[in-house]
C-alpha atoms as a PDB file:
ATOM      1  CA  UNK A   1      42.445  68.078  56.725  1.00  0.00           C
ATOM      2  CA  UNK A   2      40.946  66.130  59.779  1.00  0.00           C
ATOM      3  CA  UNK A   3      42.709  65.837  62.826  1.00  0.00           C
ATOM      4  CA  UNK A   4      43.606  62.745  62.415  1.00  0.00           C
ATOM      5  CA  UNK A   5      45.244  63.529  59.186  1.00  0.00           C
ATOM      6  CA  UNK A   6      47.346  65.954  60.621  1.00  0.00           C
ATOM      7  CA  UNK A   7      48.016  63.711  63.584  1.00  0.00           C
ATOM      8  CA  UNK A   8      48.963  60.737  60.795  1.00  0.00           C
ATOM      9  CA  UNK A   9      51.388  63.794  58.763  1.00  0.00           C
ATOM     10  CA  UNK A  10      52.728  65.023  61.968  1.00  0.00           C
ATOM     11  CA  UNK A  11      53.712  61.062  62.677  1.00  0.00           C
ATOM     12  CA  UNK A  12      55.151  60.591  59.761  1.00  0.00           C
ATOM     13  CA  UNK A  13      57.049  63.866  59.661  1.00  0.00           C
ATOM     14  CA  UNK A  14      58.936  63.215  62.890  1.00  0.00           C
ATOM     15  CA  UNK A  15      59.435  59.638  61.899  1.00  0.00           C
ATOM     16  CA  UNK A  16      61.047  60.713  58.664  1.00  0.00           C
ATOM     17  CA  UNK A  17      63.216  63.106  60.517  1.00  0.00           C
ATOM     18  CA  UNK A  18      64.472  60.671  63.438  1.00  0.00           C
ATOM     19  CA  UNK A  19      65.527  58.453  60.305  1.00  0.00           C
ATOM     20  CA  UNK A  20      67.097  61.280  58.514  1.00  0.00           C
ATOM     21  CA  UNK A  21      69.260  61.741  61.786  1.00  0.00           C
ATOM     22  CA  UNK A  22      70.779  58.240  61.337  1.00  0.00           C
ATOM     23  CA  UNK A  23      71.756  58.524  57.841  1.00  0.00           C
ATOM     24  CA  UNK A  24      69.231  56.138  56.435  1.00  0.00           C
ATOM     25  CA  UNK A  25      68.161  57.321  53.233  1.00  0.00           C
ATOM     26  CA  UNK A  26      64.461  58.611  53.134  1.00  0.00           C
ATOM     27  CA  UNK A  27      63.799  58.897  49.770  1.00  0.00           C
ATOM     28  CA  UNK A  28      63.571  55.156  49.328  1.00  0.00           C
ATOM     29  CA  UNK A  29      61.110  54.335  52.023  1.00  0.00           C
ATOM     30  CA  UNK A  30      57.739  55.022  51.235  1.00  0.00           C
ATOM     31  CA  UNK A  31      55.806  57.849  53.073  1.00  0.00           C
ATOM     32  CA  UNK A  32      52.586  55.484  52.557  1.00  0.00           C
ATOM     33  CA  UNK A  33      51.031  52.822  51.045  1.00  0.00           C
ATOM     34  CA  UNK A  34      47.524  51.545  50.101  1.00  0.00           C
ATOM     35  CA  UNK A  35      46.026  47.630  51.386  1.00  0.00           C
ATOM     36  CA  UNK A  36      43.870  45.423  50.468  1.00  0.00           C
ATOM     37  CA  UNK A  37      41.812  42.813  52.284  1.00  0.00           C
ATOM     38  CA  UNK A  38      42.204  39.561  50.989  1.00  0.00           C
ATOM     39  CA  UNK A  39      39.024  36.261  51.523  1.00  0.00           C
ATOM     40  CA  UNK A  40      40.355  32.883  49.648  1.00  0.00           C
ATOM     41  CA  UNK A  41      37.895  32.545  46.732  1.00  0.00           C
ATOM     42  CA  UNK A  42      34.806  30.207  47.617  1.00  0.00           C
ATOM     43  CA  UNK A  43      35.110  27.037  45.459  1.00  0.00           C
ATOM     44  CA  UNK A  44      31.869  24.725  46.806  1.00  0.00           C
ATOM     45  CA  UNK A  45      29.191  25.974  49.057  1.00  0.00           C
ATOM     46  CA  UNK A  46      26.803  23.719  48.332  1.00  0.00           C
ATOM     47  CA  UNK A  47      27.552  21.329  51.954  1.00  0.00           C
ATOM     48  CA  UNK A  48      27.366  22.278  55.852  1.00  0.00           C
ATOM     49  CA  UNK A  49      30.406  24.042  55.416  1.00  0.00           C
ATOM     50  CA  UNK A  50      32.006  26.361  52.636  1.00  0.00           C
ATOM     51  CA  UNK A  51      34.996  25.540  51.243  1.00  0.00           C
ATOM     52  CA  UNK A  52      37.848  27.698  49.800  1.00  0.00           C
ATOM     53  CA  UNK A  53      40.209  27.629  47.986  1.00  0.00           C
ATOM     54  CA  UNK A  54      44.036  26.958  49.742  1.00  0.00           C
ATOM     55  CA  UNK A  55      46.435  29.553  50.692  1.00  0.00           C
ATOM     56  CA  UNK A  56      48.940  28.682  47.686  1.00  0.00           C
ATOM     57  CA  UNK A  57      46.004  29.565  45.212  1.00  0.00           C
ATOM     58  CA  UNK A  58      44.776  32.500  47.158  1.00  0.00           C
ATOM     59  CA  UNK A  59      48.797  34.183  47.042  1.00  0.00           C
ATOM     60  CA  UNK A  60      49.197  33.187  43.404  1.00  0.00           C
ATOM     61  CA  UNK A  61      45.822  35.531  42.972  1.00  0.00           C
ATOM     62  CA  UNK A  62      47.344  38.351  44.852  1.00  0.00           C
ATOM     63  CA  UNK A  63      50.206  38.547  43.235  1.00  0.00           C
ATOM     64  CA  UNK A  64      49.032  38.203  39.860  1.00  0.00           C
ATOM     65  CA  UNK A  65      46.614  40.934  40.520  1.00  0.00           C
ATOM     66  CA  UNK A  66      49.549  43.450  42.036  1.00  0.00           C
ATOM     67  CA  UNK A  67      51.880  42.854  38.893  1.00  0.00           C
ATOM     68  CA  UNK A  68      48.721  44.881  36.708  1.00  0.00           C
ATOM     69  CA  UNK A  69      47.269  46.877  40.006  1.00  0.00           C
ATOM     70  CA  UNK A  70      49.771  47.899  42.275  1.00  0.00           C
ATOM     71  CA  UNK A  71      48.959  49.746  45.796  1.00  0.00           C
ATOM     72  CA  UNK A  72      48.247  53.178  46.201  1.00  0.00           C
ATOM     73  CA  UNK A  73      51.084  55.052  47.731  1.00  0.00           C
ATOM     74  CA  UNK A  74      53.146  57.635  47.591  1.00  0.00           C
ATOM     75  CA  UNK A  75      55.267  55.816  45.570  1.00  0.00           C
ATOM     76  CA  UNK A  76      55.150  52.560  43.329  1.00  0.00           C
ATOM     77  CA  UNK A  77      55.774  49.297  45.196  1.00  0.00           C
ATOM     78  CA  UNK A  78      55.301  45.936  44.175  1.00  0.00           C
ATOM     79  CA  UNK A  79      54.262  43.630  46.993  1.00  0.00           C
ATOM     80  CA  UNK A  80      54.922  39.878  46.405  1.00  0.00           C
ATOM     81  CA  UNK A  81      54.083  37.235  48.337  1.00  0.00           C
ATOM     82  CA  UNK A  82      56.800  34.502  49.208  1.00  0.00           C
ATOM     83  CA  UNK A  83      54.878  30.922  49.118  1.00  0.00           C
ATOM     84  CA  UNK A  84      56.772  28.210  47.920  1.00  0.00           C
ATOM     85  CA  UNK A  85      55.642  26.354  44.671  1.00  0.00           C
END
Protein backbone atom coordinates (compact mmCIF):
# COMPACT_ATOMS: atom_id res chain seq x y z
CA UNK A 1 0.00 0.00 0.00
CA UNK A 2 1.46 3.52 -0.92
CA UNK A 3 1.45 6.18 1.40
CA UNK A 4 -1.00 7.82 0.04
CA UNK A 5 -3.25 4.89 0.30
CA UNK A 6 -2.83 4.63 3.78
CA UNK A 7 -3.12 8.37 4.16
CA UNK A 8 -6.64 8.07 1.91
CA UNK A 9 -7.71 4.72 4.55
CA UNK A 10 -6.56 6.55 7.53
CA UNK A 11 -9.01 9.60 6.19
CA UNK A 12 -11.63 7.68 5.70
CA UNK A 13 -11.32 5.68 8.90
CA UNK A 14 -11.53 8.72 11.17
CA UNK A 15 -14.21 10.18 9.00
CA UNK A 16 -16.30 7.06 9.41
CA UNK A 17 -15.75 7.15 13.09
CA UNK A 18 -16.58 11.01 13.75
CA UNK A 19 -19.94 9.98 11.88
CA UNK A 20 -20.41 6.91 13.89
CA UNK A 21 -20.21 9.31 17.02
CA UNK A 22 -23.34 11.20 15.84
CA UNK A 23 -25.50 8.33 15.23
CA UNK A 24 -25.59 8.57 11.49
CA UNK A 25 -25.67 5.27 10.11
CA UNK A 26 -22.39 4.20 8.26
CA UNK A 27 -23.32 1.35 6.57
CA UNK A 28 -25.32 3.30 4.03
CA UNK A 29 -22.74 5.79 2.96
CA UNK A 30 -20.33 4.57 0.69
CA UNK A 31 -16.61 4.17 1.77
CA UNK A 32 -15.78 5.05 -2.07
CA UNK A 33 -16.75 5.43 -5.34
CA UNK A 34 -15.34 5.29 -8.92
CA UNK A 35 -15.73 8.64 -11.73
CA UNK A 36 -15.76 9.17 -14.90
CA UNK A 37 -14.81 12.10 -17.11
CA UNK A 38 -17.39 13.11 -19.29
CA UNK A 39 -16.59 15.40 -23.21
CA UNK A 40 -20.17 16.09 -25.05
CA UNK A 41 -19.93 13.88 -28.17
CA UNK A 42 -18.53 15.85 -31.32
CA UNK A 43 -21.40 16.13 -33.86
CA UNK A 44 -19.67 18.45 -36.91
CA UNK A 45 -16.06 19.30 -37.11
CA UNK A 46 -15.86 20.00 -40.39
CA UNK A 47 -15.98 24.35 -39.77
CA UNK A 48 -13.55 26.82 -37.72
CA UNK A 49 -15.01 25.55 -34.76
CA UNK A 50 -16.22 22.02 -33.44
CA UNK A 51 -19.44 21.59 -32.42
CA UNK A 52 -21.02 19.28 -29.77
CA UNK A 53 -23.58 18.02 -28.92
CA UNK A 54 -25.87 20.02 -25.93
CA UNK A 55 -25.80 19.29 -22.34
CA UNK A 56 -29.43 17.60 -22.36
CA UNK A 57 -28.00 14.96 -24.91
CA UNK A 58 -24.69 14.60 -23.23
CA UNK A 59 -26.75 13.69 -19.50
CA UNK A 60 -29.23 11.47 -21.32
CA UNK A 61 -25.78 9.50 -22.47
CA UNK A 62 -24.53 9.32 -18.97
CA UNK A 63 -27.23 8.08 -17.54
CA UNK A 64 -28.12 5.58 -19.96
CA UNK A 65 -24.66 4.28 -19.76
CA UNK A 66 -24.75 4.07 -15.62
CA UNK A 67 -28.18 2.10 -15.65
CA UNK A 68 -25.86 -1.03 -17.57
CA UNK A 69 -22.25 0.24 -16.03
CA UNK A 70 -22.47 1.52 -12.75
CA UNK A 71 -19.30 3.10 -10.77
CA UNK A 72 -16.80 1.26 -9.08
CA UNK A 73 -17.15 1.45 -5.38
CA UNK A 74 -17.34 -0.14 -2.48
CA UNK A 75 -20.75 -0.49 -2.92
CA UNK A 76 -23.40 -0.24 -5.84
CA UNK A 77 -24.69 3.27 -6.55
CA UNK A 78 -26.58 4.52 -9.27
CA UNK A 79 -25.75 8.10 -10.18
CA UNK A 80 -28.45 9.99 -12.16
CA UNK A 81 -28.34 13.10 -13.50
CA UNK A 82 -31.32 15.61 -12.85
CA UNK A 83 -31.86 17.65 -16.32
CA UNK A 84 -35.19 18.49 -17.10
CA UNK A 85 -36.84 17.03 -20.32
Amino acid sequence: MTASARKTAAAAAAADSQLQNTGINTTSVPVEIGYMNVIPKCVDSAGKYPVYENLPETYAAINSYLADNPLEGSRQTALHLIWPV
